[in-house]
PDB file of N, CA and C in Angstrom:
ATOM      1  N   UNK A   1      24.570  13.519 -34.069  1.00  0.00           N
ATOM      2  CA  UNK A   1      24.459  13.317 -32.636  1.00  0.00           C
ATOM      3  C   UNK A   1      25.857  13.211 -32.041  1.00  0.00           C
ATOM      4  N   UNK A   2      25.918  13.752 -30.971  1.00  0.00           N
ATOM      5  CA  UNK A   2      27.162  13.741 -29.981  1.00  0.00           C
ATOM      6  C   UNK A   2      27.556  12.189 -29.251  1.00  0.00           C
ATOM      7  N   UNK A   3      28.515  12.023 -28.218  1.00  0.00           N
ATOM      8  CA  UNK A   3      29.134  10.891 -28.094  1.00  0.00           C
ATOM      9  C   UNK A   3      27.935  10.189 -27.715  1.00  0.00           C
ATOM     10  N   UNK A   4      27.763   9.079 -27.543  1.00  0.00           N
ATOM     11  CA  UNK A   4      26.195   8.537 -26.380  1.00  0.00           C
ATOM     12  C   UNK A   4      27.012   8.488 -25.024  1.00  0.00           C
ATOM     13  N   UNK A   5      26.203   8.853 -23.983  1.00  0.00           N
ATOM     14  CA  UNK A   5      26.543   9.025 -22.171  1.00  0.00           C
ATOM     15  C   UNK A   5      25.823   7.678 -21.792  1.00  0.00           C
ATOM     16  N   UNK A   6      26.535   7.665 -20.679  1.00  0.00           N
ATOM     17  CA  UNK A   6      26.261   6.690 -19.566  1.00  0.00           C
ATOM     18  C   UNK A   6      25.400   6.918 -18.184  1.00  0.00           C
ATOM     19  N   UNK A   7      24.726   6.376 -17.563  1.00  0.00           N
ATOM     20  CA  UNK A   7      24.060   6.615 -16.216  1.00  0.00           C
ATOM     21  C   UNK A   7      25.385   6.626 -15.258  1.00  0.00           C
ATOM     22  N   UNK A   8      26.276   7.350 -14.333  1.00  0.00           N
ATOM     23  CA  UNK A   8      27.022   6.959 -13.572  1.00  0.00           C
ATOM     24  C   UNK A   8      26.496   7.467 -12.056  1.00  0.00           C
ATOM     25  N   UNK A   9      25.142   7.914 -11.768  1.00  0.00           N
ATOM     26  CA  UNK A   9      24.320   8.096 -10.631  1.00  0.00           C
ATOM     27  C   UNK A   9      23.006   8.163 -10.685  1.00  0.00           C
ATOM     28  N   UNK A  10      22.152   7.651  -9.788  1.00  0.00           N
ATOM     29  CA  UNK A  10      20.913   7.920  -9.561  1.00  0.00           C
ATOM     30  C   UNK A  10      20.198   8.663  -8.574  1.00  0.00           C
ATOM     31  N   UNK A  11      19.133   9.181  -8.477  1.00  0.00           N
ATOM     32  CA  UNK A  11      18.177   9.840  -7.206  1.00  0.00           C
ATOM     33  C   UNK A  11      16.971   8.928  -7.354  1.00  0.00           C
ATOM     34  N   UNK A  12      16.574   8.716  -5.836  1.00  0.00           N
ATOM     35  CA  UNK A  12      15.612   7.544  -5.358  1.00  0.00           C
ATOM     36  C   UNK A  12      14.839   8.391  -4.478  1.00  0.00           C
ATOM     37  N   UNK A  13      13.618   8.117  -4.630  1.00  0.00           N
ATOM     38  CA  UNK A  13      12.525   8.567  -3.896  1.00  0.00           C
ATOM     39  C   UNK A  13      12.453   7.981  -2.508  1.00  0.00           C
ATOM     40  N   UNK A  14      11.500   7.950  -1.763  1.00  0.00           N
ATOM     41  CA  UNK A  14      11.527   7.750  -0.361  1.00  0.00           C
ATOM     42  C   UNK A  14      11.116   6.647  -0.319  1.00  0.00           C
ATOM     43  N   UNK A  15      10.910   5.617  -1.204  1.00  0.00           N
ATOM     44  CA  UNK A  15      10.416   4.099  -1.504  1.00  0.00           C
ATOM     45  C   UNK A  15      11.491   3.335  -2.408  1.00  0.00           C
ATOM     46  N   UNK A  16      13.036   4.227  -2.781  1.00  0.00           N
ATOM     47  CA  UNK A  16      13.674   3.434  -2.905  1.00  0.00           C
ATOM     48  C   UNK A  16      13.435   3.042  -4.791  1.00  0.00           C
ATOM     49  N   UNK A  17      12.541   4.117  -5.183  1.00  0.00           N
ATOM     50  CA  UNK A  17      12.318   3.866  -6.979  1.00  0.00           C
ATOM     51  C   UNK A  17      13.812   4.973  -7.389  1.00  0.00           C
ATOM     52  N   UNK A  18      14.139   4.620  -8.683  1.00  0.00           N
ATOM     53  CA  UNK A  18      14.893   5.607  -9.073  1.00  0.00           C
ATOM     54  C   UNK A  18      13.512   6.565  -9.817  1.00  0.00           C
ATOM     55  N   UNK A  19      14.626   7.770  -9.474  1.00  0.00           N
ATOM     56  CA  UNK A  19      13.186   8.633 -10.820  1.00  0.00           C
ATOM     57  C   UNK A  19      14.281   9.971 -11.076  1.00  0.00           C
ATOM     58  N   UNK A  20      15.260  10.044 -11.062  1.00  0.00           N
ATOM     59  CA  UNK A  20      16.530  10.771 -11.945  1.00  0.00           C
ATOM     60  C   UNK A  20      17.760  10.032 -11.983  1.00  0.00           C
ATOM     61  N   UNK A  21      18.232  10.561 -13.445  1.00  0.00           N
ATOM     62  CA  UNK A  21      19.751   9.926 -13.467  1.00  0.00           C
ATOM     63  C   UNK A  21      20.799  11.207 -14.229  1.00  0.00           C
ATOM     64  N   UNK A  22      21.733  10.917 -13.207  1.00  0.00           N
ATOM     65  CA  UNK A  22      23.170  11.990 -14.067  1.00  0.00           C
ATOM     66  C   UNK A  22      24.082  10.758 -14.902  1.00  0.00           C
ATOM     67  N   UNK A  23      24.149  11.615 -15.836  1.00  0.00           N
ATOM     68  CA  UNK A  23      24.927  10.837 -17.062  1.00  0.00           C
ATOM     69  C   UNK A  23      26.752  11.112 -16.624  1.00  0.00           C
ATOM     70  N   UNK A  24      27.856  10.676 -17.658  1.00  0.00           N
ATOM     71  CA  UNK A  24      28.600  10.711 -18.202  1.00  0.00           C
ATOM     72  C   UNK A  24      29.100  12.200 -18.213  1.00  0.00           C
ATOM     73  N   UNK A  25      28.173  13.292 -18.464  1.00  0.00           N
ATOM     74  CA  UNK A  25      28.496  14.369 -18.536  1.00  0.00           C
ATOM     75  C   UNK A  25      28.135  15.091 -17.768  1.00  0.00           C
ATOM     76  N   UNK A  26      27.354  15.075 -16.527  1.00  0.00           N
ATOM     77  CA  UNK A  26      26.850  15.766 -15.812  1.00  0.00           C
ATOM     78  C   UNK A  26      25.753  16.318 -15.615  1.00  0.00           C
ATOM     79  N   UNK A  27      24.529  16.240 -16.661  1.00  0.00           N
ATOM     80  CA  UNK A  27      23.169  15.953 -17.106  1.00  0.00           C
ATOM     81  C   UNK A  27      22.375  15.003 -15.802  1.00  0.00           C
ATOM     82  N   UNK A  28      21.383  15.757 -15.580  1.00  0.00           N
ATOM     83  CA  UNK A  28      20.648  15.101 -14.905  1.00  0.00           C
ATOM     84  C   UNK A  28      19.137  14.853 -15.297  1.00  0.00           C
ATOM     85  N   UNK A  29      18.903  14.116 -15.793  1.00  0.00           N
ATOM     86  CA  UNK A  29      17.473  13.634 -16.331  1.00  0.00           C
ATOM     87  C   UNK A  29      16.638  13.189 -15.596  1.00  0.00           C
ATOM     88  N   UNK A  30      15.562  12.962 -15.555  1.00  0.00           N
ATOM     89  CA  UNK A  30      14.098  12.769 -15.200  1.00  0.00           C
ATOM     90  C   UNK A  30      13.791  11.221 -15.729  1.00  0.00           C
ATOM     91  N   UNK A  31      13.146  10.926 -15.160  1.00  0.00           N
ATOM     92  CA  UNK A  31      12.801   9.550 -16.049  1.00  0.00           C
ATOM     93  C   UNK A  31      12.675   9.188 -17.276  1.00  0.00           C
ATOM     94  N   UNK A  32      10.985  10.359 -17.507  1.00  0.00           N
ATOM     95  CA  UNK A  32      10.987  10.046 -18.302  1.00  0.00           C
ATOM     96  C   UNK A  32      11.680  10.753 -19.880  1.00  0.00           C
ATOM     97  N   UNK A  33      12.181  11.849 -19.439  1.00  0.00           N
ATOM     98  CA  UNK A  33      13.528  12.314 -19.796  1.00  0.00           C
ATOM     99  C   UNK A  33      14.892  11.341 -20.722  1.00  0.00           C
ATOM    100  N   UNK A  34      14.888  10.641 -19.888  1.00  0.00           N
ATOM    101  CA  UNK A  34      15.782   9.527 -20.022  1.00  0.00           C
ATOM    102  C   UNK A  34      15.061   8.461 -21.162  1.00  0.00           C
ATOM    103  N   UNK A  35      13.856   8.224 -20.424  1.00  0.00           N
ATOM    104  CA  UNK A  35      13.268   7.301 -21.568  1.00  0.00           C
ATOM    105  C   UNK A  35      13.218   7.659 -23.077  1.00  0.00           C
ATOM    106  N   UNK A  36      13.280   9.391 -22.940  1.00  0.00           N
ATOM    107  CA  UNK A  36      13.152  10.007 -23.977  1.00  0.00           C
ATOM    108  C   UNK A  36      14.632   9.686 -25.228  1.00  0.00           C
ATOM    109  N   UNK A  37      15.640   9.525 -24.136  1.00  0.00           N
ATOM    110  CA  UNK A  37      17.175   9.529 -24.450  1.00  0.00           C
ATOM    111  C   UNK A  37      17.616   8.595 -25.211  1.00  0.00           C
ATOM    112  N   UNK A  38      16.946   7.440 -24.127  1.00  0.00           N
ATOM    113  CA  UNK A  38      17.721   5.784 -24.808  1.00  0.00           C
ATOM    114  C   UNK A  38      16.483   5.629 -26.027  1.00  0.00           C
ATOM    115  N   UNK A  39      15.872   6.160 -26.027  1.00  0.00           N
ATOM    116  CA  UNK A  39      15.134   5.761 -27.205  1.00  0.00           C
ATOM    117  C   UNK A  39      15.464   6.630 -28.965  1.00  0.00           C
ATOM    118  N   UNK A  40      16.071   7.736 -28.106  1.00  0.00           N
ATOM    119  CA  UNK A  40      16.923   8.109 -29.730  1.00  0.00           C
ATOM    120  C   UNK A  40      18.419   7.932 -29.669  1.00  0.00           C
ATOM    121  N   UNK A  41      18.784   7.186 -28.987  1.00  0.00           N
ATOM    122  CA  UNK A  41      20.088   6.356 -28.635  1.00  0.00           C
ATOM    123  C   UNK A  41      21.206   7.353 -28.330  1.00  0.00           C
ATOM    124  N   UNK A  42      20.840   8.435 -27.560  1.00  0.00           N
ATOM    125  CA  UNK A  42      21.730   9.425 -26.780  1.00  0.00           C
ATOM    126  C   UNK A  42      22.139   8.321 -25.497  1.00  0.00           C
ATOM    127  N   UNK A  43      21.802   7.599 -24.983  1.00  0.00           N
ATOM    128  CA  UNK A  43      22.283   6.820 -23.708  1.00  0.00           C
ATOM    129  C   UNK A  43      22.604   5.243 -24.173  1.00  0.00           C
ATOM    130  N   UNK A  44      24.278   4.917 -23.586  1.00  0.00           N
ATOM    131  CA  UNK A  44      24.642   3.562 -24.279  1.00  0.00           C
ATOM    132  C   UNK A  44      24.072   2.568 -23.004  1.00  0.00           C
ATOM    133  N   UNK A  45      24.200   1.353 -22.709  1.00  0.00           N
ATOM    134  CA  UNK A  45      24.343   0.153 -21.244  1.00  0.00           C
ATOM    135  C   UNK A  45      23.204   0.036 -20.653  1.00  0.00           C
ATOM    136  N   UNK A  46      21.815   0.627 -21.189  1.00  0.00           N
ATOM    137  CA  UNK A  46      20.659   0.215 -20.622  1.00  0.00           C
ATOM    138  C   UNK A  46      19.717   0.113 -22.045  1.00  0.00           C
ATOM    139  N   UNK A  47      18.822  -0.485 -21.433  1.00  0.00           N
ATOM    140  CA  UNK A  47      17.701  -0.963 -22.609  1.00  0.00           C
ATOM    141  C   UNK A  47      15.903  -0.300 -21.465  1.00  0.00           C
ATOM    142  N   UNK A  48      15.235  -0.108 -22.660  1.00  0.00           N
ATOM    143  CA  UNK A  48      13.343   0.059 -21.880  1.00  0.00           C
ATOM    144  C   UNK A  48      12.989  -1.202 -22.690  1.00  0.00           C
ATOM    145  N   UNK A  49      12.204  -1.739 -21.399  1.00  0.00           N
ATOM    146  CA  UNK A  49      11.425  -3.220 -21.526  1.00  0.00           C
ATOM    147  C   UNK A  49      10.181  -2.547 -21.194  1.00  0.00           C
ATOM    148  N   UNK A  50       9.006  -3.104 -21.401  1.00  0.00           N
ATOM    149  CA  UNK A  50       7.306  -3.447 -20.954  1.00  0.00           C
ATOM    150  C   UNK A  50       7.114  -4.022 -20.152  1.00  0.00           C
ATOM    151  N   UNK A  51       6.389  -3.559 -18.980  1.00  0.00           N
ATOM    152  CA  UNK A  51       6.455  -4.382 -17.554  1.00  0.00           C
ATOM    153  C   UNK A  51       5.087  -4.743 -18.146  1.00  0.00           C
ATOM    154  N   UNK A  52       4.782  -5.785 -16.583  1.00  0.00           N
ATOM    155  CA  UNK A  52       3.066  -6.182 -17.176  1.00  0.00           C
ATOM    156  C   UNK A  52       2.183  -5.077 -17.070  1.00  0.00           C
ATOM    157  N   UNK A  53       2.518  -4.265 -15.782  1.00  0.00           N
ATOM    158  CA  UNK A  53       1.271  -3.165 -15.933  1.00  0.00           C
ATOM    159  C   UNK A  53       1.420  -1.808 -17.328  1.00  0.00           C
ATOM    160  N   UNK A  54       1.960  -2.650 -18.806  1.00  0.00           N
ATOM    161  CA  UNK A  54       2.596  -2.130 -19.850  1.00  0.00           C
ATOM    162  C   UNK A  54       3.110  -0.521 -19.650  1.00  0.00           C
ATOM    163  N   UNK A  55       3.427  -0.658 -18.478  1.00  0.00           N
ATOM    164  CA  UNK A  55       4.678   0.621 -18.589  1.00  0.00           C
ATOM    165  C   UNK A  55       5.997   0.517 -19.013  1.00  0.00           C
ATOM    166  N   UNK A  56       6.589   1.514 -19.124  1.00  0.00           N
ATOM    167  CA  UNK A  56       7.762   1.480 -19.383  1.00  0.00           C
ATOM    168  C   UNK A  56       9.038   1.671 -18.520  1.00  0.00           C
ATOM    169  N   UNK A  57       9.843   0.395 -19.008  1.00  0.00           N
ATOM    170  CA  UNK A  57      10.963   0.919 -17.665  1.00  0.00           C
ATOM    171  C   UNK A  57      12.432   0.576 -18.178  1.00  0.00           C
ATOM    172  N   UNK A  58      13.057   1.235 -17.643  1.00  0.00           N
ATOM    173  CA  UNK A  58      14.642   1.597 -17.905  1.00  0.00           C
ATOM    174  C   UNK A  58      15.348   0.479 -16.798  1.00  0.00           C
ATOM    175  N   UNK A  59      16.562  -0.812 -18.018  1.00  0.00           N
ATOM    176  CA  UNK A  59      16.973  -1.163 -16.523  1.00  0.00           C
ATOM    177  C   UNK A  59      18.739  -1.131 -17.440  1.00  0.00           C
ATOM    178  N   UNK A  60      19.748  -1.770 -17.188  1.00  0.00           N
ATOM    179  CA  UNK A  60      20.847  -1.936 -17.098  1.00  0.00           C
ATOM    180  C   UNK A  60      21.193  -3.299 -18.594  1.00  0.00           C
ATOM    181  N   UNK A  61      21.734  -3.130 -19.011  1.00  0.00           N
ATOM    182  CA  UNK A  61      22.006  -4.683 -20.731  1.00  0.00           C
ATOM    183  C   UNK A  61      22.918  -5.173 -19.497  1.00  0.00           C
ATOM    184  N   UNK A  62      22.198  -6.545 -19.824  1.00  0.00           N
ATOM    185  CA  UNK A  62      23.058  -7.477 -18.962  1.00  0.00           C
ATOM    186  C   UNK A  62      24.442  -7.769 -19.260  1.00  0.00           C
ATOM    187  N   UNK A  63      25.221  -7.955 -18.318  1.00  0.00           N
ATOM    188  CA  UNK A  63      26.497  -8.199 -18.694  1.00  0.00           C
ATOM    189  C   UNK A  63      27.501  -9.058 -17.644  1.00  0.00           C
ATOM    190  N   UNK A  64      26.029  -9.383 -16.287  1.00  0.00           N
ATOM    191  CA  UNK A  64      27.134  -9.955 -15.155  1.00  0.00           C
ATOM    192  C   UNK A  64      27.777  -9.441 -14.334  1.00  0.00           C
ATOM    193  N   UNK A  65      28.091  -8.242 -14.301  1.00  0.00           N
ATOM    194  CA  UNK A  65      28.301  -7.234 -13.599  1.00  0.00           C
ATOM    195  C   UNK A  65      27.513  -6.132 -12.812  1.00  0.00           C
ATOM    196  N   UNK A  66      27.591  -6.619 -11.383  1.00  0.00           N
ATOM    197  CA  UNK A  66      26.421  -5.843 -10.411  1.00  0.00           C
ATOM    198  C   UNK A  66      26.668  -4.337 -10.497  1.00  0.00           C
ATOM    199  N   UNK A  67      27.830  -4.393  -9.916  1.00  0.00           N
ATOM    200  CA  UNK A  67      28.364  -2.472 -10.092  1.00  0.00           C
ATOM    201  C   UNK A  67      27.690  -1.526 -10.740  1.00  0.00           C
ATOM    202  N   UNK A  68      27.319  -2.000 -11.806  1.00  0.00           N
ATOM    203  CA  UNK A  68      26.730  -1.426 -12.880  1.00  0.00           C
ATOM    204  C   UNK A  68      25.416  -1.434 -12.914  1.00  0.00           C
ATOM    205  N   UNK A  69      24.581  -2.160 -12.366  1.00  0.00           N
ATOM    206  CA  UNK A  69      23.205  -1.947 -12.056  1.00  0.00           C
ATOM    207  C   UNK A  69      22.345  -1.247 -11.677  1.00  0.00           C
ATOM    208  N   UNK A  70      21.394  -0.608 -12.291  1.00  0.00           N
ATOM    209  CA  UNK A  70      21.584   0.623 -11.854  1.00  0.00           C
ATOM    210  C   UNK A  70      20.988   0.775 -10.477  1.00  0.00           C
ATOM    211  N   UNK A  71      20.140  -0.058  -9.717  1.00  0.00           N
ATOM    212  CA  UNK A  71      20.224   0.389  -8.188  1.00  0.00           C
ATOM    213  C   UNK A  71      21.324  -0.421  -7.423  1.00  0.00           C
ATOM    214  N   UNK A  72      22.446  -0.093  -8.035  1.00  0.00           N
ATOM    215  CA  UNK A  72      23.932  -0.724  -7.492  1.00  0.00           C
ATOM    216  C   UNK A  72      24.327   0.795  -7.531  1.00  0.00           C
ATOM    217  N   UNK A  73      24.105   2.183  -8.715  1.00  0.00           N
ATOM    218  CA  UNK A  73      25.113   3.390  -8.731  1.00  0.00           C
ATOM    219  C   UNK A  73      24.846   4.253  -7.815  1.00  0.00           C
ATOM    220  N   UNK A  74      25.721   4.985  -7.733  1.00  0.00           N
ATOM    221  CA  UNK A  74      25.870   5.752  -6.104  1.00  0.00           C
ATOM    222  C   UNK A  74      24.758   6.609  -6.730  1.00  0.00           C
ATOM    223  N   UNK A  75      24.389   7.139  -5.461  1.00  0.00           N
ATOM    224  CA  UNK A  75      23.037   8.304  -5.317  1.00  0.00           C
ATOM    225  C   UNK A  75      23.716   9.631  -5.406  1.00  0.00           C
ATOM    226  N   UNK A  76      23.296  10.551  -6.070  1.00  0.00           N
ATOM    227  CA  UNK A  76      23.290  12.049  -5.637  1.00  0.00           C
ATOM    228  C   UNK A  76      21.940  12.695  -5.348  1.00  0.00           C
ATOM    229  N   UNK A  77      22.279  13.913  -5.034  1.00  0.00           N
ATOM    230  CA  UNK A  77      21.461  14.234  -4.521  1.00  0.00           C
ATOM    231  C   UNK A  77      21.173  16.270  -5.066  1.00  0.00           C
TER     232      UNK A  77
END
């Protein structure tokens, strides 16, 4: 496997959900795309948790730092 990438933008729907992210390299993924990613550890700085309605969701490894959150990263479009 190649280096692991980072989320450094998101795209938000008209309610303000993320549902794409561009990496590190310029890759733009899909959700569940992504979910696909961090789970064979192509993506480093986020973790998927189990919400109650047992879906799955992508958020940010805590570290104290907002910047980095991911509805803190700038939008593209």
């Amino acid at each position: 496997m190649g280096q692991q990438e980072t989320f450094v933008a998101v795209q938000k729907n008209h309610e303000g959900d993320i549902i794409n992210f561009k990496t590190s390299s310029g890759r733009v993924l899909s959700y569940r795309k992504a979910l696909m990613e961090i789970e064979n550890g192509a993506i480093t700085g986020v973790n998927i948790f189990t919400g109650k309605d047992g879906e799955h969701y992508i958020r940010s490894n805590a570290d104290g730092v907002q910047a980095n959150n991911l509805d803190n990263l700038p939008t593209f479009f």
